[in-house]
C-alpha atoms as a PDB file:
ATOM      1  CA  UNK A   1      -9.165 -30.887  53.299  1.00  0.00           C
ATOM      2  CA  UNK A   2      -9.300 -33.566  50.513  1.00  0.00           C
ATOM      3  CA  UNK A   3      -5.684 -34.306  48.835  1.00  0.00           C
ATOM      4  CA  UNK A   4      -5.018 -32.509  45.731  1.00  0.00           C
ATOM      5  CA  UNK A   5      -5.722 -35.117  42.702  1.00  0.00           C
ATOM      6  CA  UNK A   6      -3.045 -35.002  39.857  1.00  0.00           C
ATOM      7  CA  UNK A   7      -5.840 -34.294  37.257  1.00  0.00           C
ATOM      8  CA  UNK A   8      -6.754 -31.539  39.371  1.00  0.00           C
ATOM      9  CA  UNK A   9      -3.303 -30.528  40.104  1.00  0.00           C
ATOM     10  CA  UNK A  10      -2.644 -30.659  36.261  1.00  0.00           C
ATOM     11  CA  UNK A  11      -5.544 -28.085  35.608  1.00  0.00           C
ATOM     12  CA  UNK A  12      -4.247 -26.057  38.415  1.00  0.00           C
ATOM     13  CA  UNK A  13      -0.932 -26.158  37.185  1.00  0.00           C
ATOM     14  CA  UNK A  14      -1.907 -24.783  34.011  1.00  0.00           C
ATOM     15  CA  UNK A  15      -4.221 -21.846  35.338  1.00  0.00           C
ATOM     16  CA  UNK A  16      -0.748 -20.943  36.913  1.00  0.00           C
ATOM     17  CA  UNK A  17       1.655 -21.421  33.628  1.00  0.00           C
ATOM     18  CA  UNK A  18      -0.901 -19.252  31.694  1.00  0.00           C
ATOM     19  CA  UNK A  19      -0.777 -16.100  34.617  1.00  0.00           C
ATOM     20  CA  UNK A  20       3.082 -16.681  34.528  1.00  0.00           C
ATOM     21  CA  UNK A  21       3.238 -16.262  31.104  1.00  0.00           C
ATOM     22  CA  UNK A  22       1.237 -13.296  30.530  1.00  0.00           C
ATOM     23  CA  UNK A  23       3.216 -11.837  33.855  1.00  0.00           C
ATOM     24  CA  UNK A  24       6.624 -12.402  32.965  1.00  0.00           C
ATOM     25  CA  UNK A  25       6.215 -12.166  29.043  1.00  0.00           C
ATOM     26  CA  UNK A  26      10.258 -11.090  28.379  1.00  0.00           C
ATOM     27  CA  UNK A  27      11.433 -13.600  31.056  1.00  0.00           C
ATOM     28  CA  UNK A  28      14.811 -14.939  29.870  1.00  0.00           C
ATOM     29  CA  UNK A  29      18.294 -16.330  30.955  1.00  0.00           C
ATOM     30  CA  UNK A  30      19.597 -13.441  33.746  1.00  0.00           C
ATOM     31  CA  UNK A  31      22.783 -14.578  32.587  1.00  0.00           C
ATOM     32  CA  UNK A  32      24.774 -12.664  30.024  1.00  0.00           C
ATOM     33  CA  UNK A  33      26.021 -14.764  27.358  1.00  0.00           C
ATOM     34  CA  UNK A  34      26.831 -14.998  23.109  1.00  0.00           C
ATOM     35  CA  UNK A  35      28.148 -18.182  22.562  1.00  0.00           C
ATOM     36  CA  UNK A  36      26.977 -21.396  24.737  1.00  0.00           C
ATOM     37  CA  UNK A  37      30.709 -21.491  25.566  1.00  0.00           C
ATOM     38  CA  UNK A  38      29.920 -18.524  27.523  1.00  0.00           C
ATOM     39  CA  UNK A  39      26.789 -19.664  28.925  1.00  0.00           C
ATOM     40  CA  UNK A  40      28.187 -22.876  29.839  1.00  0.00           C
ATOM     41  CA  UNK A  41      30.659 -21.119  31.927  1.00  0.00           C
ATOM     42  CA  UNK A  42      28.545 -18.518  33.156  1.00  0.00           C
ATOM     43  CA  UNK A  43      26.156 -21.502  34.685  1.00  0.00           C
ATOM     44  CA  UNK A  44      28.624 -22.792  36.459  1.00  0.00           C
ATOM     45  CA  UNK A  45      30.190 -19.705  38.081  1.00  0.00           C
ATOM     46  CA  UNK A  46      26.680 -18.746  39.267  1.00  0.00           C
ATOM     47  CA  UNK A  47      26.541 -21.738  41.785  1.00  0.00           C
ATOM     48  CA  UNK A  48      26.110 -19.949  45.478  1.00  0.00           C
ATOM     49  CA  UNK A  49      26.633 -16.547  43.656  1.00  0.00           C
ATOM     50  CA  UNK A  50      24.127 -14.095  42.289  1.00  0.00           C
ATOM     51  CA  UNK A  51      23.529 -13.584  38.148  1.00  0.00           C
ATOM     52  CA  UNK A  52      24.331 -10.081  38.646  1.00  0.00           C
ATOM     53  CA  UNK A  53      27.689 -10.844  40.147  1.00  0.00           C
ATOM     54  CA  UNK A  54      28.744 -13.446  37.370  1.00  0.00           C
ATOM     55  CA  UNK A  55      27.541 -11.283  34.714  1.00  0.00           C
ATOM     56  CA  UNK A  56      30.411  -8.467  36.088  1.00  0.00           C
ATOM     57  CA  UNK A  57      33.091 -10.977  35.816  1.00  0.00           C
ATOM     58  CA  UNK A  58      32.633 -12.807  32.865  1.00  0.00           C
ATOM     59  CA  UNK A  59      33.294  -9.474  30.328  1.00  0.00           C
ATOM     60  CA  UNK A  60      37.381  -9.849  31.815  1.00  0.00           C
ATOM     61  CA  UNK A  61      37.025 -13.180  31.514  1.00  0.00           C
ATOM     62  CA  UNK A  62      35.589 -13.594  28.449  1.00  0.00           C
ATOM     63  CA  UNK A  63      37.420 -11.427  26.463  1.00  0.00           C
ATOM     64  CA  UNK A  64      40.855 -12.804  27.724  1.00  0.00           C
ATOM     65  CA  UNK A  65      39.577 -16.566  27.180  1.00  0.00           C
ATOM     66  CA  UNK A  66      36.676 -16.488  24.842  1.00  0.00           C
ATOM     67  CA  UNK A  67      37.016 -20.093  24.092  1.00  0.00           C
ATOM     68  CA  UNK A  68      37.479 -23.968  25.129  1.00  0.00           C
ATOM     69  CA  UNK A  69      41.106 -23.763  23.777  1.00  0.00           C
ATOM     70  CA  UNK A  70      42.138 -20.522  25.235  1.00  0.00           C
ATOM     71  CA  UNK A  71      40.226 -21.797  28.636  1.00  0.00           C
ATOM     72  CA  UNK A  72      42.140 -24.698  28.795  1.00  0.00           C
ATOM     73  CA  UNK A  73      45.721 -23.505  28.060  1.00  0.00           C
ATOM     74  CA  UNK A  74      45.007 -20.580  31.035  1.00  0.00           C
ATOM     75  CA  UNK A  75      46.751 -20.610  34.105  1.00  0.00           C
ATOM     76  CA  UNK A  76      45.087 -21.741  37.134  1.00  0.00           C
ATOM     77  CA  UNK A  77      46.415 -18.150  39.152  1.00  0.00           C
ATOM     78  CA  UNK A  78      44.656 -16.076  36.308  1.00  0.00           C
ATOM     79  CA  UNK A  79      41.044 -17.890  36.135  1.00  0.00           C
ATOM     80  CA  UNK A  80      41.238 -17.620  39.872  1.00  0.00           C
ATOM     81  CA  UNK A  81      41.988 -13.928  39.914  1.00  0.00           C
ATOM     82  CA  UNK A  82      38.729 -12.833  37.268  1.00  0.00           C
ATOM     83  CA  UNK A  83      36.608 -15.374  39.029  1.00  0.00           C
ATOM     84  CA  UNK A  84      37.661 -14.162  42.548  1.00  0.00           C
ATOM     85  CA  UNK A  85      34.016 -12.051  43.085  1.00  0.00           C
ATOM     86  CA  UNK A  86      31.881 -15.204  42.384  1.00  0.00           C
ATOM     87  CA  UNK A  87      33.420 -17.080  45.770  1.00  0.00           C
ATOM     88  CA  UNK A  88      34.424 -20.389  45.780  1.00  0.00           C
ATOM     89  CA  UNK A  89      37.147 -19.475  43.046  1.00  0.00           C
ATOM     90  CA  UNK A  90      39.517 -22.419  43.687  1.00  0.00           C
ATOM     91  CA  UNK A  91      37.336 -25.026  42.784  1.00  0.00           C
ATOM     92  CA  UNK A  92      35.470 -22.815  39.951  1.00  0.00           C
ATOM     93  CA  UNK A  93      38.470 -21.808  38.343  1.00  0.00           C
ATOM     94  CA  UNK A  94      39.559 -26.018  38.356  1.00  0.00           C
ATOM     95  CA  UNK A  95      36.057 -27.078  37.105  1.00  0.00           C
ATOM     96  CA  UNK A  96      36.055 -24.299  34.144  1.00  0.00           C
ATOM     97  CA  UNK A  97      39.675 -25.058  32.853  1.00  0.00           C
ATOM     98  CA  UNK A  98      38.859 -29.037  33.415  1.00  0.00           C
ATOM     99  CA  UNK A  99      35.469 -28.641  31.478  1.00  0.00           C
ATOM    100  CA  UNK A 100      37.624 -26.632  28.868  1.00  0.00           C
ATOM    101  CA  UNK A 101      40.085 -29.333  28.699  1.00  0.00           C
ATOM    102  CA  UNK A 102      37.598 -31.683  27.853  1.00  0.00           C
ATOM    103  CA  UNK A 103      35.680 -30.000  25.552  1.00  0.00           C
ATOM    104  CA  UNK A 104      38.842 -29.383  23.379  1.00  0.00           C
ATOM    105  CA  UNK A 105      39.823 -32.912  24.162  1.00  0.00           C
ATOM    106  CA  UNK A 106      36.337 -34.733  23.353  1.00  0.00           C
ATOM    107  CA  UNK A 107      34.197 -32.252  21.180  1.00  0.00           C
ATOM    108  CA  UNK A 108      36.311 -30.456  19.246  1.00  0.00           C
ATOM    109  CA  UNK A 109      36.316 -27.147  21.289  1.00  0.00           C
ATOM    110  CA  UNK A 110      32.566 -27.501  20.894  1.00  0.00           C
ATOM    111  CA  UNK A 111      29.892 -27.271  23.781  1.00  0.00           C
ATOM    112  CA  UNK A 112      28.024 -30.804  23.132  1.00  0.00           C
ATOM    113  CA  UNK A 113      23.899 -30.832  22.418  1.00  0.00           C
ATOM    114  CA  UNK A 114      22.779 -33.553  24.158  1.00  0.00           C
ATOM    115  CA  UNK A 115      22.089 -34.190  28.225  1.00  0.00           C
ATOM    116  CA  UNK A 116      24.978 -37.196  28.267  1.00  0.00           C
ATOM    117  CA  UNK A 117      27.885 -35.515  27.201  1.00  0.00           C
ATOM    118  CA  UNK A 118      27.416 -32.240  29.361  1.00  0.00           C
ATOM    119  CA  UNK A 119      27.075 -34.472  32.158  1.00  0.00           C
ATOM    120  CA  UNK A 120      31.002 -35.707  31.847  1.00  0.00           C
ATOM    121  CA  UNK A 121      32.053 -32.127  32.346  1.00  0.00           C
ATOM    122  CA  UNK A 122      33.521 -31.189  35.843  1.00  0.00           C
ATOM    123  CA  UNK A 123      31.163 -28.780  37.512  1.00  0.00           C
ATOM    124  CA  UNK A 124      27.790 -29.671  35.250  1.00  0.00           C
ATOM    125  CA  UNK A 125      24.772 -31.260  36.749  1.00  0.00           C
ATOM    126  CA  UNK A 126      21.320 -31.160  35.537  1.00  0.00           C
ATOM    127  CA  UNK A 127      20.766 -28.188  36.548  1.00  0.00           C
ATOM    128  CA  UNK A 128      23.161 -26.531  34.474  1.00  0.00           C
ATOM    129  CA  UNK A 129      22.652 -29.165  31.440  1.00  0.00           C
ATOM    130  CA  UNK A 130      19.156 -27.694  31.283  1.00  0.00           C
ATOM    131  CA  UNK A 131      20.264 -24.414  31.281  1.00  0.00           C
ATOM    132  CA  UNK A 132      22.048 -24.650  28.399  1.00  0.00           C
ATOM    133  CA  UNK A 133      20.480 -26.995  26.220  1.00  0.00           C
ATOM    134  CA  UNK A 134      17.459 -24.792  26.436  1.00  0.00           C
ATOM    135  CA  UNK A 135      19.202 -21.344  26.028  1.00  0.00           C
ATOM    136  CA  UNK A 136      21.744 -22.371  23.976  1.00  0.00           C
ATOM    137  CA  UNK A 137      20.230 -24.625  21.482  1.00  0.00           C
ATOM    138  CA  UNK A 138      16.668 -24.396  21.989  1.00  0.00           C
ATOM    139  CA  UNK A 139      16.218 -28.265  23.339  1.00  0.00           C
ATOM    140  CA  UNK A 140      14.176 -29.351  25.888  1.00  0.00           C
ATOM    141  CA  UNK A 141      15.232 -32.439  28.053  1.00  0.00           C
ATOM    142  CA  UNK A 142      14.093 -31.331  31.677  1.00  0.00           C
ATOM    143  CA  UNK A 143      13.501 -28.320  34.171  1.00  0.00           C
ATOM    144  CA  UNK A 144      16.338 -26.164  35.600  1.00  0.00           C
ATOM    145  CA  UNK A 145      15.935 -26.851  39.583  1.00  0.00           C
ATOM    146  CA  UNK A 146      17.406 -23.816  40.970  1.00  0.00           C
ATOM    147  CA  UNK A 147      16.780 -22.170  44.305  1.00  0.00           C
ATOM    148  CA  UNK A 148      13.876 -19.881  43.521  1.00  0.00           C
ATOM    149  CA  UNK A 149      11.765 -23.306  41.280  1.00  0.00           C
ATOM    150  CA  UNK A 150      12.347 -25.282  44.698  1.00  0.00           C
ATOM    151  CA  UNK A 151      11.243 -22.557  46.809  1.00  0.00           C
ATOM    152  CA  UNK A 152       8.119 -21.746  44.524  1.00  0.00           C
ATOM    153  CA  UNK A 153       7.452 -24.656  43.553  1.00  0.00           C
ATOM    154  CA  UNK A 154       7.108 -26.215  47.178  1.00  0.00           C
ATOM    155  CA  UNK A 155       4.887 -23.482  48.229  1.00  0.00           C
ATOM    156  CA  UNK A 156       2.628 -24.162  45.287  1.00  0.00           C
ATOM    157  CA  UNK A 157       1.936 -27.387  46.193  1.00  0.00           C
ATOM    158  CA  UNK A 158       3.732 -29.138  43.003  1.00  0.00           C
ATOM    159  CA  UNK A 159       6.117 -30.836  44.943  1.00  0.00           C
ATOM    160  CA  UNK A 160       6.879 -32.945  48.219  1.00  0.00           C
ATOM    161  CA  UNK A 161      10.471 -31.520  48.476  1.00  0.00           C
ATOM    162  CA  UNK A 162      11.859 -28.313  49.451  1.00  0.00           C
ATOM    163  CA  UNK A 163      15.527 -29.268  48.733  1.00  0.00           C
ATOM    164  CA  UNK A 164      15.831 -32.452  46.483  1.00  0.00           C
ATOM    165  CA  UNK A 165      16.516 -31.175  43.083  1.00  0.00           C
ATOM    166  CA  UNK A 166      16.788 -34.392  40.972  1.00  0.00           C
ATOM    167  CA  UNK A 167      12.765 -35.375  43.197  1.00  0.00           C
ATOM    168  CA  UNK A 168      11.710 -32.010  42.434  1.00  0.00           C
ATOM    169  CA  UNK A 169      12.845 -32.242  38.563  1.00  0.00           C
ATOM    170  CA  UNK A 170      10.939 -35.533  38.471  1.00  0.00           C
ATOM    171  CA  UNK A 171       7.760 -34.001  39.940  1.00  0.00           C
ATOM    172  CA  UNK A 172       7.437 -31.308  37.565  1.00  0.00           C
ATOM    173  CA  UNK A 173       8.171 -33.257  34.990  1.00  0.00           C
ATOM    174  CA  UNK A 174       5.130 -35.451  35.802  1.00  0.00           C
ATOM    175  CA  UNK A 175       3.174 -32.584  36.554  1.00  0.00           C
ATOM    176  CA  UNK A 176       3.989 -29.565  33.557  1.00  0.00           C
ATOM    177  CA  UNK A 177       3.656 -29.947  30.295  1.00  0.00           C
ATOM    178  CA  UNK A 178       7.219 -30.470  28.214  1.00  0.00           C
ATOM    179  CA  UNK A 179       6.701 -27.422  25.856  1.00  0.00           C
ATOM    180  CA  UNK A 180       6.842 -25.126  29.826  1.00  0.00           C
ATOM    181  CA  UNK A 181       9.866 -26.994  30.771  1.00  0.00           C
ATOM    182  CA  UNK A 182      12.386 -24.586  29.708  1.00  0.00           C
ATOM    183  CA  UNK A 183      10.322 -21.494  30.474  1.00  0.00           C
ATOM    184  CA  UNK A 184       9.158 -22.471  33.822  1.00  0.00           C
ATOM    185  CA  UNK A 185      12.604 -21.864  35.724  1.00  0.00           C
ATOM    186  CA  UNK A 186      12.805 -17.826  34.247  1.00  0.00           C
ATOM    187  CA  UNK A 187       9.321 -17.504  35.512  1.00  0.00           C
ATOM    188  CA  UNK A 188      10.480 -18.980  38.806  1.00  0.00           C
ATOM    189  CA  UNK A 189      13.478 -16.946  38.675  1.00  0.00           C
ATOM    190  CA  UNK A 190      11.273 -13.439  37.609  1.00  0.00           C
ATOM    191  CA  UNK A 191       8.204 -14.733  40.312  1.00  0.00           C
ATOM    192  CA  UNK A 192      10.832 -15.263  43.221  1.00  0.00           C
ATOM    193  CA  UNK A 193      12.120 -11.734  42.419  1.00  0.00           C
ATOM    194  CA  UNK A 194       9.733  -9.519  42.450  1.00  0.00           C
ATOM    195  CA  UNK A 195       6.684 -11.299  45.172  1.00  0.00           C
ATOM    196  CA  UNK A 196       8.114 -15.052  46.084  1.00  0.00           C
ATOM    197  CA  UNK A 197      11.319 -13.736  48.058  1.00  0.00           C
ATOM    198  CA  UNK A 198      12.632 -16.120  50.671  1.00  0.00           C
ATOM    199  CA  UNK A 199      11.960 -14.476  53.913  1.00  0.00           C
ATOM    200  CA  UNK A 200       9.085 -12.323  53.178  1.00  0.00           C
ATOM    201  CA  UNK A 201       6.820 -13.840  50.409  1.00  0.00           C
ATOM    202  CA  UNK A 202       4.307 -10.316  49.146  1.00  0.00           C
ATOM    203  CA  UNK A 203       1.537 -12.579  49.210  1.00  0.00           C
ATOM    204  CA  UNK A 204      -1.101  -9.549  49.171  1.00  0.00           C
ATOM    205  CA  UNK A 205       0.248  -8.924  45.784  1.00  0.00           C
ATOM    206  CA  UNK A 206       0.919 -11.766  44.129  1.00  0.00           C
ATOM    207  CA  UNK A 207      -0.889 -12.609  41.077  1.00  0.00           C
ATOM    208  CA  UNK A 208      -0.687 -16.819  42.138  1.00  0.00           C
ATOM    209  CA  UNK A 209      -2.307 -15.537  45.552  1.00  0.00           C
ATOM    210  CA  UNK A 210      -5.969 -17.486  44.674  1.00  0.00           C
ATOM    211  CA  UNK A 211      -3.925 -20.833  43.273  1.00  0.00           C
ATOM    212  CA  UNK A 212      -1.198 -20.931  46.003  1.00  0.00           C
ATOM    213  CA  UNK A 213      -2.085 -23.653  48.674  1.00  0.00           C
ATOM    214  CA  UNK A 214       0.779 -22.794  51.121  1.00  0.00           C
ATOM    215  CA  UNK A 215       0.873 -18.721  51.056  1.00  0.00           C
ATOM    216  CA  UNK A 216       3.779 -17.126  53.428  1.00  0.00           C
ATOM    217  CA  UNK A 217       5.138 -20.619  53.793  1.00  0.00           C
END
C-alpha cells in the first residue's frame, strides 16, 4: 500500500474534523470550572486521575480556597486532605500551593494569558497550558496531547507516536488546521468515550470507521 501523502492526509484529516464536529457538536472542557484559577487547578489535579473524580473534589476545595492568595497561604495538611481522591496528593497539593505562590508573587494573583508564563508554574506543561489558554481565554497556541488525542490520533494514522506528546503536538500541528486546535482534544476526549476506548475500540460503530487506517489497533 502506497504511503499516505500529507496533501492527502490533509484532505483526509479534514473529512474527519467535519464528522467530529457534527458528532460531538456540545463537546467541551469535562472539567468543571468558573474562573481560569479554577481551571488551572483543576488541569493539574486531573493528571493520572479521571475528570469525574477532580470535578468531586474541587467544590471543597474551591470554596475553602477560591483563589491564588488563599491557595498559597493554605496549609500543606489541608490541600492534601481535599485533594486526597485524585492520588498522587503529596506532590499535587505542593505543585498547586507553589503555582499559587507564584501567581500571587509574579502576576498579581492573576492566571497569565500567554504559553511562557504558564510554563514557569510547578505542575504546568503544554498540555495543561493549552487547556487553559483555550478554555479560559479563548487563545489558541497548540493542541492539548492527552491520553485519548494520542491514542486516537495514532490509530488514525496522523501520527508516528503513540506516547510522545510534545512529537505528537508537533504532528498535528503540521497536519490540522489552527482554528481545530483547541476543539480537536474534546472531540478526542468525547470520540475515545463513547467508540475509541483503550482495550476494545467499537469499530462496527464508529462514525471514522471508512477514514481510520489502523481499526482495533
Amino acid at each position: 500500500m502506497a504511503r499516505e501523502t500529507l496533501s492527502a492526509k490533509k484532505k483526509r484529516a479534514a473529512r474527519i474534523l467535519s464528522i467530529l464536529k457534527t458528532t460531538y457538536a456540545g463537546a467541551w472542557c469535562t472539567l468543571n470550572y468558573q474562573t481560569p484559577f479554577e481551571l488551572l487547578i483543576s488541569t493539574v489535579l486531573s493528571a493520572q486521575c479521571t475528570d469525574a473524580r477532580v470535578n468531586l473534589v474541587t467544590p471543597k476545595l474551591f470554596s475553602k480556597y477560591p483563589n491564588a492568595g488563599s491557595m498559597a497561604c493554605a496549609p500543606i495538611a489541608s490541600l492534601e486532605s481535599i485533594i486526597r481522591p485524585t492520588g498522587f496528593y503529596h506532590s499535587k497539593a505542593k505543585a498547586i500551593k507553589e503555582t499559587s505562590l507564584t501567581l500571587v508573587k509574579n502576576f498579581g494573583g492573576r492566571v497569565p494569558d500567554d504559553m511562557a508564563s504558564l510554563l514557569t508554574l510547578r505542575g504546568v506543561a503544554r498540555k495543561t497550558a493549552n487547556i487553559v489558554l483555550f478554555h479560559a481565554f479563548g487563545k489558541t497556541s497548540g493542541i492539548a496531547v492527552d491520553t485519548h488525542c494520542m491514542r486516537i490520533s495514532y490509530r488514525l494514522g496522523f501520527t508516528s507516536s503513540r506516547d510522545k506528546q510534545n512529537k505528537i503536538e508537533r504532528e498535528l500541528m503540521t497536519l490540522l488546521p489552527r482554528n481545530s486546535w483547541g476543539m480537536y482534544t474534546n472531540f478526542m476526549v468525547s470520540h475515545g468515550r463513547k467508540f475509541c476506548q483503550a482495550r476494545k475500540p467499537d469499530c462496527a460503530h464508529c462514525p471514522l470507521n471508512k477514514l481510520c487506517p489502523k481499526r482495533g489497533v
